[in-house]
Protein backbone atom coordinates (compact mmCIF):
# COMPACT_ATOMS: atom_id res chain seq x y z
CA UNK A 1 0.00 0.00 0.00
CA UNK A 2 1.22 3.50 -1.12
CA UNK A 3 1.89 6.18 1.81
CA UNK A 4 -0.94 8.21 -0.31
CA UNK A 5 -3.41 5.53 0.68
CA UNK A 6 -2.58 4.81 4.49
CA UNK A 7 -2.84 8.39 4.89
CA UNK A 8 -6.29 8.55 3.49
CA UNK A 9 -7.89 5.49 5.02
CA UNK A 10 -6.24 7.18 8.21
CA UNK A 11 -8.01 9.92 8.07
CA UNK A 12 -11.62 8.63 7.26
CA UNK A 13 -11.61 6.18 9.72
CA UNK A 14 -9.11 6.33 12.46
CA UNK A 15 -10.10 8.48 15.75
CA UNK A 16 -8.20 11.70 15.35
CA UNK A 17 -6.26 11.70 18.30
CA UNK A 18 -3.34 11.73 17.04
CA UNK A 19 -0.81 14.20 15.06
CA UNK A 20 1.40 12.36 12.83
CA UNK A 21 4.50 12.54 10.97
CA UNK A 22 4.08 12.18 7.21
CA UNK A 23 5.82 8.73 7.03
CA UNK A 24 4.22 5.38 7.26
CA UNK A 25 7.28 2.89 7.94
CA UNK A 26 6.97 -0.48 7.10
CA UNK A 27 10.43 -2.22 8.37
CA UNK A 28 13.48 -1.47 9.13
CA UNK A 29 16.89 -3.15 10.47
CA UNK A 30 18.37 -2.31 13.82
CA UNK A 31 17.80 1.31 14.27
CA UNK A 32 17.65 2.11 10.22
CA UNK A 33 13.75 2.35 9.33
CA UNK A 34 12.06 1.98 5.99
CA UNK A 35 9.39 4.17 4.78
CA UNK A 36 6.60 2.82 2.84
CA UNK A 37 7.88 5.08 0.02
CA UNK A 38 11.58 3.34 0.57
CA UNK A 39 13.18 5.88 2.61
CA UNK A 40 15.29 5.12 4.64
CA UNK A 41 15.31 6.63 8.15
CA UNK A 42 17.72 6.72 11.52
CA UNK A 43 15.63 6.20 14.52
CA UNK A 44 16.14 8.02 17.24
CA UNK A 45 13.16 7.33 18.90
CA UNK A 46 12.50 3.61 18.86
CA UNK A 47 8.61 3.75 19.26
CA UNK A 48 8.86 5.91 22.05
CA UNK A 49 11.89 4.03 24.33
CA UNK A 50 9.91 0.93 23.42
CA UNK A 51 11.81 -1.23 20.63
CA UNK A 52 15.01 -0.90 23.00
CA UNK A 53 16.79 -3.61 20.40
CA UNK A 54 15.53 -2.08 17.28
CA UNK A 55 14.22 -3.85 14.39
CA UNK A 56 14.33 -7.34 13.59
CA UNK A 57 16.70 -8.32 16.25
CA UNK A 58 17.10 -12.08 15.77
CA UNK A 59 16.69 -13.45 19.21
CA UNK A 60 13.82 -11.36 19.79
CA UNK A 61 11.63 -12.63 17.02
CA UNK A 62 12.75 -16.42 18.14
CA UNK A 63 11.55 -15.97 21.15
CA UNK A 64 7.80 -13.99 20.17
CA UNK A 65 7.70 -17.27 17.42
CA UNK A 66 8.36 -19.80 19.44
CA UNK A 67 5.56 -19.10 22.30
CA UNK A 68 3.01 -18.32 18.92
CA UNK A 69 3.80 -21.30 17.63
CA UNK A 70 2.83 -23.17 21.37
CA UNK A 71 -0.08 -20.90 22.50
CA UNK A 72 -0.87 -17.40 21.96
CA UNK A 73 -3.28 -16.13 24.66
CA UNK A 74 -3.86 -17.71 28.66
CA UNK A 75 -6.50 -16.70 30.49
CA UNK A 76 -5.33 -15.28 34.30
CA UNK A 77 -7.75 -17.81 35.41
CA UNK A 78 -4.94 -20.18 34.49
CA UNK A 79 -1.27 -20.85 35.26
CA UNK A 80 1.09 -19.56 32.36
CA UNK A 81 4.84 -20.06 31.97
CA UNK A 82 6.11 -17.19 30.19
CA UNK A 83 4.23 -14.97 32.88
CA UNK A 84 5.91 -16.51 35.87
CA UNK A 85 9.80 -16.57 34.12
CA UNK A 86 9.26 -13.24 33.67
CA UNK A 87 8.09 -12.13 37.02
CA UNK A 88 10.88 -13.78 38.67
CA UNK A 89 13.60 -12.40 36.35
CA UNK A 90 12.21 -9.19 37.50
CA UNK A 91 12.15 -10.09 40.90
CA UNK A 92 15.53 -11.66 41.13
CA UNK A 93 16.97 -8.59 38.91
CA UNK A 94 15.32 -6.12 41.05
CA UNK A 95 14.60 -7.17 44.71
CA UNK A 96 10.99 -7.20 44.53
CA UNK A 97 8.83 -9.51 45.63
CA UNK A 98 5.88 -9.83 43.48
CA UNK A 99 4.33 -8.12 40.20
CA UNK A 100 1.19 -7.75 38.35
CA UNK A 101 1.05 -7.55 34.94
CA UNK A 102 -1.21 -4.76 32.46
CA UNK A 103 -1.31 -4.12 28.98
CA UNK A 104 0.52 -0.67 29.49
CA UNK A 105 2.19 2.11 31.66
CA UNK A 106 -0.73 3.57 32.42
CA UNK A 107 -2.15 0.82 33.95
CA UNK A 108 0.67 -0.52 35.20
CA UNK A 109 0.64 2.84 37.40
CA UNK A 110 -3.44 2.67 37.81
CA UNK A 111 -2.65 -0.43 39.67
CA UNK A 112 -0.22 1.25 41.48
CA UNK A 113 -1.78 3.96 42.71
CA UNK A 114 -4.93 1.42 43.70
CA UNK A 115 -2.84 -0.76 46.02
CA UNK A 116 -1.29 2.37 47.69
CA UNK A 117 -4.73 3.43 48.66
CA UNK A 118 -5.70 -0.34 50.14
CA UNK A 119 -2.39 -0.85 52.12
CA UNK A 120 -3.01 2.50 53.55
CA UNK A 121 -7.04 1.63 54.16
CA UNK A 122 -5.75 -1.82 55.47
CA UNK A 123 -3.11 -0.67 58.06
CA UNK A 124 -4.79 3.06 59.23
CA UNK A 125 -8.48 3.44 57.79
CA UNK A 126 -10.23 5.38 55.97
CA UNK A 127 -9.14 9.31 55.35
CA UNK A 128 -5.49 8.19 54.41
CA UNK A 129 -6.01 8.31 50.86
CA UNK A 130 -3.95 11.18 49.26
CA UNK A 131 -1.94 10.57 46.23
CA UNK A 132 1.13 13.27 45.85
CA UNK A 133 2.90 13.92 42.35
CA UNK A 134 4.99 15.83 40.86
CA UNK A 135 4.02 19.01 38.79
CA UNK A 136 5.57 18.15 35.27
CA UNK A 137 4.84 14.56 35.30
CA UNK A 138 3.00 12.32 33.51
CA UNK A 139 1.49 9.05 34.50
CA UNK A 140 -0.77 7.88 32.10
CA UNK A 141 -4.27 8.35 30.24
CA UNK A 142 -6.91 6.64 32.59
CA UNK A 143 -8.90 8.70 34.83
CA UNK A 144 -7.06 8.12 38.13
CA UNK A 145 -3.63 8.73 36.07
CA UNK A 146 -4.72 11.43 34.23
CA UNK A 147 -5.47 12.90 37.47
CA UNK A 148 -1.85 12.03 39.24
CA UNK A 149 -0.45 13.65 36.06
CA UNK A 150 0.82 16.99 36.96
CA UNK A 151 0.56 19.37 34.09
CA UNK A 152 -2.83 21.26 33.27
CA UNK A 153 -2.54 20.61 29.75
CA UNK A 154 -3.54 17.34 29.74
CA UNK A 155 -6.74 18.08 32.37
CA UNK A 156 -8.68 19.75 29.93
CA UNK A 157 -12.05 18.46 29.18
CA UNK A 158 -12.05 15.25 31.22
CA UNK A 159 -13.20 16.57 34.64
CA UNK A 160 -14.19 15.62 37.13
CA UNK A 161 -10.98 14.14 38.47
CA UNK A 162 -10.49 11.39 40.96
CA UNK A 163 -10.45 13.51 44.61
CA UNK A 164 -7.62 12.78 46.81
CA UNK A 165 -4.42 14.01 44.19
CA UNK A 166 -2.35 17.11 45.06
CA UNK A 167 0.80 18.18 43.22
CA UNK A 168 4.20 19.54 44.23
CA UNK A 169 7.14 21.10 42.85
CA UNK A 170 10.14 18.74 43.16
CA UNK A 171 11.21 19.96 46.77
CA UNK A 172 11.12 18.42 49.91
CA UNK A 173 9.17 21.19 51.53
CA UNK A 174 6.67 21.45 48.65
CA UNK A 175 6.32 17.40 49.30
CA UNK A 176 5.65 18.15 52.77
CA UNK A 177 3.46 20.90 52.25
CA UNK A 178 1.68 18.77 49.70
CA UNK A 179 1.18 15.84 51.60
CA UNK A 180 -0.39 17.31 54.95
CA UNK A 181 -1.54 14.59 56.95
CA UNK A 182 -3.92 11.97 54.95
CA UNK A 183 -0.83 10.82 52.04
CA UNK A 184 -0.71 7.06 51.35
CA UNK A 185 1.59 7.97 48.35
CA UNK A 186 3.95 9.93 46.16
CA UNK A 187 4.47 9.05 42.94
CA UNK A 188 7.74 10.17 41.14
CA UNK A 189 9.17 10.12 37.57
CA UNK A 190 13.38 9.97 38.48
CA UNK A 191 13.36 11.02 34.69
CA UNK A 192 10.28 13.08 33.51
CA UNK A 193 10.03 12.08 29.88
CA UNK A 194 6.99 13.95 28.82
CA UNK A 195 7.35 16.66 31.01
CA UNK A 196 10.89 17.57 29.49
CA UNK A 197 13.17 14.96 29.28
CA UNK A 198 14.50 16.23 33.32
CA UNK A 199 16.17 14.08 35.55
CA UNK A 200 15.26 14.77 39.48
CA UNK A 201 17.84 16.15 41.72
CA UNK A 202 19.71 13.31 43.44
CA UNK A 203 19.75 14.86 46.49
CA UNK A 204 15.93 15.38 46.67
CA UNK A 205 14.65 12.22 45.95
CA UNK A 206 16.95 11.19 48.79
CA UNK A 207 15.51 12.84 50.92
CA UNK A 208 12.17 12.13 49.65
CA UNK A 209 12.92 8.52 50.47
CA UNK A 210 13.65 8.88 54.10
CA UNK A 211 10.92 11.02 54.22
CA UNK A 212 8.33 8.98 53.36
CA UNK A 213 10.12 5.88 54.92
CA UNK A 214 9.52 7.86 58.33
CA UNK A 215 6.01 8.29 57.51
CA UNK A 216 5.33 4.96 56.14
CA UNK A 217 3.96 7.00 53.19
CA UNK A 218 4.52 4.53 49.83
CA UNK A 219 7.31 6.02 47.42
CA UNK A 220 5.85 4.66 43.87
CA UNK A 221 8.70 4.98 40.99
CA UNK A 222 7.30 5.47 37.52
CA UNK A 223 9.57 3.77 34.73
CA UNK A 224 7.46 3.30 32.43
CA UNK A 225 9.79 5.55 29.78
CA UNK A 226 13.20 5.63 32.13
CA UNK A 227 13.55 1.59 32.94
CA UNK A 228 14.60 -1.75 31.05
CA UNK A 229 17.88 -0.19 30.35
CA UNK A 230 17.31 3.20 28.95
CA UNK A 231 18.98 4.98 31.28
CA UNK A 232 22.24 2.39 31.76
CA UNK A 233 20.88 0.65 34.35
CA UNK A 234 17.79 -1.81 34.65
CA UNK A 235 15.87 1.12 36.43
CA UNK A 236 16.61 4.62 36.91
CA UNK A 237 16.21 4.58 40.83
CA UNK A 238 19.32 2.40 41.16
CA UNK A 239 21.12 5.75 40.33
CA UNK A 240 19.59 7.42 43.09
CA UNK A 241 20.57 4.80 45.98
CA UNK A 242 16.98 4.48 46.94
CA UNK A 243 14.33 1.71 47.74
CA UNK A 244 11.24 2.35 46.07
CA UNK A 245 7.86 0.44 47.95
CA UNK A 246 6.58 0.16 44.19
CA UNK A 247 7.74 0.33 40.73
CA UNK A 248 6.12 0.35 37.45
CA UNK A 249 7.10 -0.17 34.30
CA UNK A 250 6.39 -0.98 30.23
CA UNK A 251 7.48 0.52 27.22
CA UNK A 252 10.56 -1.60 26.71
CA UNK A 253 10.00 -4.17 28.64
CA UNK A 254 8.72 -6.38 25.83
CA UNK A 255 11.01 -4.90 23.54
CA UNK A 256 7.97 -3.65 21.02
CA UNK A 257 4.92 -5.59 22.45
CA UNK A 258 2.40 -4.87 24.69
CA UNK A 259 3.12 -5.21 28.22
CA UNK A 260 3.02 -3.10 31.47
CA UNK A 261 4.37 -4.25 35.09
CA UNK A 262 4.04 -3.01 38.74
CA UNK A 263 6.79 -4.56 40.93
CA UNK A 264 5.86 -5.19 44.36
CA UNK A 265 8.44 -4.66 47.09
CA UNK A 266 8.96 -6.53 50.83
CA UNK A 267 6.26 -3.60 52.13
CA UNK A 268 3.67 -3.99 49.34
CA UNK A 269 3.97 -7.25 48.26
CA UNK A 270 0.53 -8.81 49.85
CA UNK A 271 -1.34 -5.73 49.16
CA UNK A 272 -3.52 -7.11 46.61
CA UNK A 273 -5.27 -10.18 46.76
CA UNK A 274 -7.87 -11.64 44.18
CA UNK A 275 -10.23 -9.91 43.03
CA UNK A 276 -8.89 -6.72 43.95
CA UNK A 277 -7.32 -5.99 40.47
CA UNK A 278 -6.88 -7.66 36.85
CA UNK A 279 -6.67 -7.69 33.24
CA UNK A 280 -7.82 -9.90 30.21
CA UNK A 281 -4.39 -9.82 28.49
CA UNK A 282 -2.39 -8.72 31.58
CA UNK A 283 0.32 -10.89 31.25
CA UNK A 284 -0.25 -12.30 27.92
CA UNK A 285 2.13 -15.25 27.12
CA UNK A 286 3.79 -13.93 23.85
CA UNK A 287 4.55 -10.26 25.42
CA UNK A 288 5.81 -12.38 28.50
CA UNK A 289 8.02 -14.30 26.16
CA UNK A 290 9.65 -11.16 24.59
CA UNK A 291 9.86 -9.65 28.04
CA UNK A 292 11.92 -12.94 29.10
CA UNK A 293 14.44 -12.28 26.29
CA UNK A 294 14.84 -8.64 27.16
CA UNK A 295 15.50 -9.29 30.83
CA UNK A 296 17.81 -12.30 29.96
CA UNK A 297 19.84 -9.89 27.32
CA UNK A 298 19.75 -6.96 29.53
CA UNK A 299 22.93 -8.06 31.65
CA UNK A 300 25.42 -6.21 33.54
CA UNK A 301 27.88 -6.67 29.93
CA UNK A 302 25.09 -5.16 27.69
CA UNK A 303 24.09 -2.31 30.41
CA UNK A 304 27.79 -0.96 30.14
CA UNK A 305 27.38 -0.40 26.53
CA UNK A 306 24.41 1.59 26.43
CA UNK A 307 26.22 3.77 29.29
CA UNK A 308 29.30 4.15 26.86
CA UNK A 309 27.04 5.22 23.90
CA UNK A 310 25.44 7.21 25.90
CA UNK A 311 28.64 9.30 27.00
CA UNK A 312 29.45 9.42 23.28
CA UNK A 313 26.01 10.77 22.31
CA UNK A 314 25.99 13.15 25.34
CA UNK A 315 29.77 14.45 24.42
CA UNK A 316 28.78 14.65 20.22
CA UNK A 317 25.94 16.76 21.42
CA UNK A 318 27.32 18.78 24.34
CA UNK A 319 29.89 19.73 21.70
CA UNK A 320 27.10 20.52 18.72
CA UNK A 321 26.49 24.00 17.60
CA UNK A 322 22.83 25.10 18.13
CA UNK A 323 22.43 22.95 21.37
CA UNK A 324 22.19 24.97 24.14
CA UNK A 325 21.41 22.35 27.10
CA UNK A 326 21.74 18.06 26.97
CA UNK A 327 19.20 16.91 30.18
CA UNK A 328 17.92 13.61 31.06
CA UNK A 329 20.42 10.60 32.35
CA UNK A 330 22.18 7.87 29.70
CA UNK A 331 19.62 7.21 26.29
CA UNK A 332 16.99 9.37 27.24
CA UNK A 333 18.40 12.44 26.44
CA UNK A 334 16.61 15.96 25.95
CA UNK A 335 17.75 18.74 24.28
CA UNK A 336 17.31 22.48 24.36
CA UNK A 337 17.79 24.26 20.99
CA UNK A 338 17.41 27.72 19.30
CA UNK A 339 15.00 26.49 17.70
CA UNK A 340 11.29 25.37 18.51
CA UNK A 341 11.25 21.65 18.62
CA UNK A 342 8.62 20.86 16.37
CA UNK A 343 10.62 22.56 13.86
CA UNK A 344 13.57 20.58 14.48
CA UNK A 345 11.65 17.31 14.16
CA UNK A 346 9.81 17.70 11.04
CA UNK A 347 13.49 19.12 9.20
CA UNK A 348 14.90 16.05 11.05
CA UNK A 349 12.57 13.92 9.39
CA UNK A 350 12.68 15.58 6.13
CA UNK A 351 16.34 14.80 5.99
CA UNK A 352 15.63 11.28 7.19
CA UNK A 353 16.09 11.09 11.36
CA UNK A 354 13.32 10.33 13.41
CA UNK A 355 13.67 12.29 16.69
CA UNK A 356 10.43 13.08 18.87
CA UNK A 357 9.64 16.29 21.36
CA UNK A 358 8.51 16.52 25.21
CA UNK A 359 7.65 20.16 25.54
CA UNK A 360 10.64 22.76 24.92
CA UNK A 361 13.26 19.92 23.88
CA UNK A 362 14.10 17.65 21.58
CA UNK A 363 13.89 14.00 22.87
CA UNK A 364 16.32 11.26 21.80
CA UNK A 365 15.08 7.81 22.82
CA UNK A 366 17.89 5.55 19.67
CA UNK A 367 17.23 1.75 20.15
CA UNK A 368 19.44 0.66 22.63
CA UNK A 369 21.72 -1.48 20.27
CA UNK A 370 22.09 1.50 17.63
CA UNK A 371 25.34 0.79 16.16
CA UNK A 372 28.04 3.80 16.33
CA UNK A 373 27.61 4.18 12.23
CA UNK A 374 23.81 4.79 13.04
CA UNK A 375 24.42 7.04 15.94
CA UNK A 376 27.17 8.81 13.83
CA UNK A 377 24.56 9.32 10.14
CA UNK A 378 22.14 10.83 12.86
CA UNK A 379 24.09 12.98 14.52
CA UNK A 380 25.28 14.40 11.33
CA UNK A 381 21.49 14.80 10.23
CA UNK A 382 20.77 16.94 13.22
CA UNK A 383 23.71 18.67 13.20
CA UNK A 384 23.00 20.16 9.84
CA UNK A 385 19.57 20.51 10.62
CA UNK A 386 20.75 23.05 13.96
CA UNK A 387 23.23 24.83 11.83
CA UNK A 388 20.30 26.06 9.27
C-alpha cells in the first residue's frame, strides 16, 4: 500500500487523536527504518523508548515465534509459563517480591496507585487516601492517572478528576506541604520524559525517600519511559541509591509488544489479593516471552554499553552548535535548541532522522543497540539541521 493511501484510510476512519509525521514505515533493520515510500530513516526514537533492540533483532523474534507457535493467549484464570519466568527475572533482577502484569504504563501505574490506597485503608483506615505527584509529570491516560499527572494541559475536558491528588514542585518542603496529613503515596518520575526529558535532583529524591520511609507513606517509581535499560541501568532509581515500595514499568520491557508491570516490594507485596485488580491480556504469554528475552539480554555486559554510547552521544551533542542544554540521564536524552522543537523534528525527518519532542526539547530515545555508524549518520542529520 502506497503512503498516499494509508494516509487517506487514516483519516476517514481512524479516531483523530493523534498528530502524525508524514511517514508510514513499514520495516526497518536495527535502528535504520524503511518508509513505505523506501526511505530510509535513523531512529532516534525507537517507538517511544519501546523497541530498546531495534528492528528485527534475531533473538527477539525467536523468542515472540516460538511461544506463537505453542499458545498465543492464557487466560489469568490459568497458570502460564512465560508470565511466571518473567516475574521472577524481575524479581531476582530487582529485589521485589511480586508483580502484576497490564497491557501498558498507564495501567501498570493505575494499579499502582490502587494498592497504595488499600495498604493505607488496610493498616490506618479510611481518610489516608492522598496521592502526591509531581508538577511536570506524567502518569498515564486513565482517569485516576490522568489525574496524578501533573501538568494542566492534559486536564482539559475530562473533569471531574479522581479527589484525593495534590501536586508539588520537586522539593522536599513542597512534598511536605503537599502531603499534609492523609498521604498514602507519592508518585515520582526519576526522569520526567513527557514533562521535558529532566532528571530529578539526586539529592531530593533522597531525601524524599527517608521522608516517606519515616512516615510509612509509599514512594511509587514510575519507569514506564526511564527503565529496562534506557537509562544504563535496569531502572533509573538504582542511580539514586533508593528503595522504592513500588515500581512500574512498560514501554521496553517487551522490547515492542504490549506489556506493562508493577513490581511489588517486601512492604507492598501482599497488598492485593484476588479480586482486587486484573486484566484480560495482563500478562499475555507472547509479550511475557519477549519480556523474558529482554530481561535475559539486559545483563550487567550489555548495560555498560548503552552507558558508553550514551557518553558518546551526550559528548557529540554537548559539543554541537545550536544545542544549548543536553538533560535527562544515559539514552533518554533531551535537548534544548534555538530552535522550537517541532521545527527541528519535522526538518529532522525531512532529511531522514526520526527524533520526537517533550515540551521545549528535543527528545532522543535511539534503540538501545544503535550501532556507532547509526548514531554517527544521525548525529550528522541533526547537526545540519541546527546549523540552518
Amino acid at each position: 500500500m502506497q503512503f498516499e493511501e494509508i494516509e487517506r484510510l487514516d483519516r476517514e476512519y481512524l479516531a483523530e487523536t493523534y498528530a502524525r509525521f508524514p511517514v508510514a514505515l513499514v520495516g526497518g533493520s536495527n535502528a535504520t527504518l524503511l518508509g513505505a515510500d523506501g526511505t530510509q530513516y535513523i531512529d532516534f526514537g525507537a517507538g517511544i523508548a519501546t523497541n530498546v533492540f531495534g528492528v528485527g533483532d534475531e533473538g527477539w523474534k525467536r523468542a515472540v515465534i516460538d511461544q506463537l507457535n505453542k499458545i498465543q493467549h492464557v487466560s489469568n484464570y490459568y497458570y502460564a509459563e512465560p508470565q511466571v519466568r518473567l516475574a521472577r527475572l524481575l524479581c531476582e533482577k530487582t529485589g521485589a517480591k511480586r508483580v502484576f502484569f497490564s497491557n501498558s504504563g498507564g495501567e501498570a501505574n493505575e494499579c499502582a496507585l490502587k494498592a497504595a490506597r488499600k495498604y493505607s485503608f488496610e493498616k490506618y483506615g479510611e481518610g489516608r487516601s492522598r496521592i502526591v505527584s509531581l508538577k511536570g509529570s506524567f502518569h498515564g491516560r486513565t482517569l485516576f492517572t490522568l489525574t496524578a499527572t501533573g501538568q494542566e494541559e492534559f486536564h482539559r475536558y475530562f473533569g471531574p478528576f479522581v479527589p484525593g491528588v495534590s501536586y508539588a514542585e520537586a522539593t522536599l518542603s513542597s512534598v511536605k506541604a503537599a502531603c499534609g496529613r492523609d498521604a498514602c503515596a507519592v508518585i515520582i518520575e526519576p526522569v520526567q520524559g513527557e514533562g521535558g526529558v529532566r532528571a530529578l535532583d539526586a539529592a531530593f529524591v533522597q531525601a524524599l525517600a527517608a521522608f516517606c520511609k519515616e512516615r510509612d507513606i509509599l514512594l511509587v517509581c514510575d519507569e514506564v519511559q526511564s527503565g529496562n535499560g534506557r537509562t544504563g541501568t535496569l531502572y533509573a532509581y538504582e542511580q539514586y541509591g533508593i528503595s522504592p515500595d513500588i515500581v512500574t514499568t512498560a514501554k521496553g520491557l517487551a522490547g515492542g509488544l504490549p506489556i506493562g508491570a508493577c513490581l511489588f516490594f517486601e512492604k507492598t507485596e501482599h497488598t492485593l489479593k484476588a479480586g482486587d485488580h486484573g486484566s484480560t491480556f495482563g500478562g499475555n504469554p507472547v509479550s511475557c516471552a519477549a519480556g523474558c528475552y529482554v530481561m535475559e539480554r539486559l545483563d550487567r555486559d550489555f548495560l555498560l554499553e548503552v552507558k558508553g554510547k550514551a557518553a558518546y552521544l551526550r559528548a557529540k551533542l554537548g559539543g554541537m552548535e545550536g544545542v544549548e542544554e543536553v538533560t535527562g540521564l544515559g539514552m533518554m536524552i533531551g535537548l534544548s535548541t534555538r530552535f522550537p522543537p517541532k521545527q527541528v523534528a519535522a526538518e529532522c525527518l525531512r532529511r531522514g532522522l526520526l527524533v520526537l519532542t517533550a515540551h521545549d526539547k528535543v527528545r532522543l530515545l535511539p534503540p538501545l543497540t544503535v550501532s556507532k555508524t547509526e548514531m554517527d549518520e544521525g548525529l550528522t542529520i541533526l547537526s545540519e539541521v541546527l546549523k540552518k
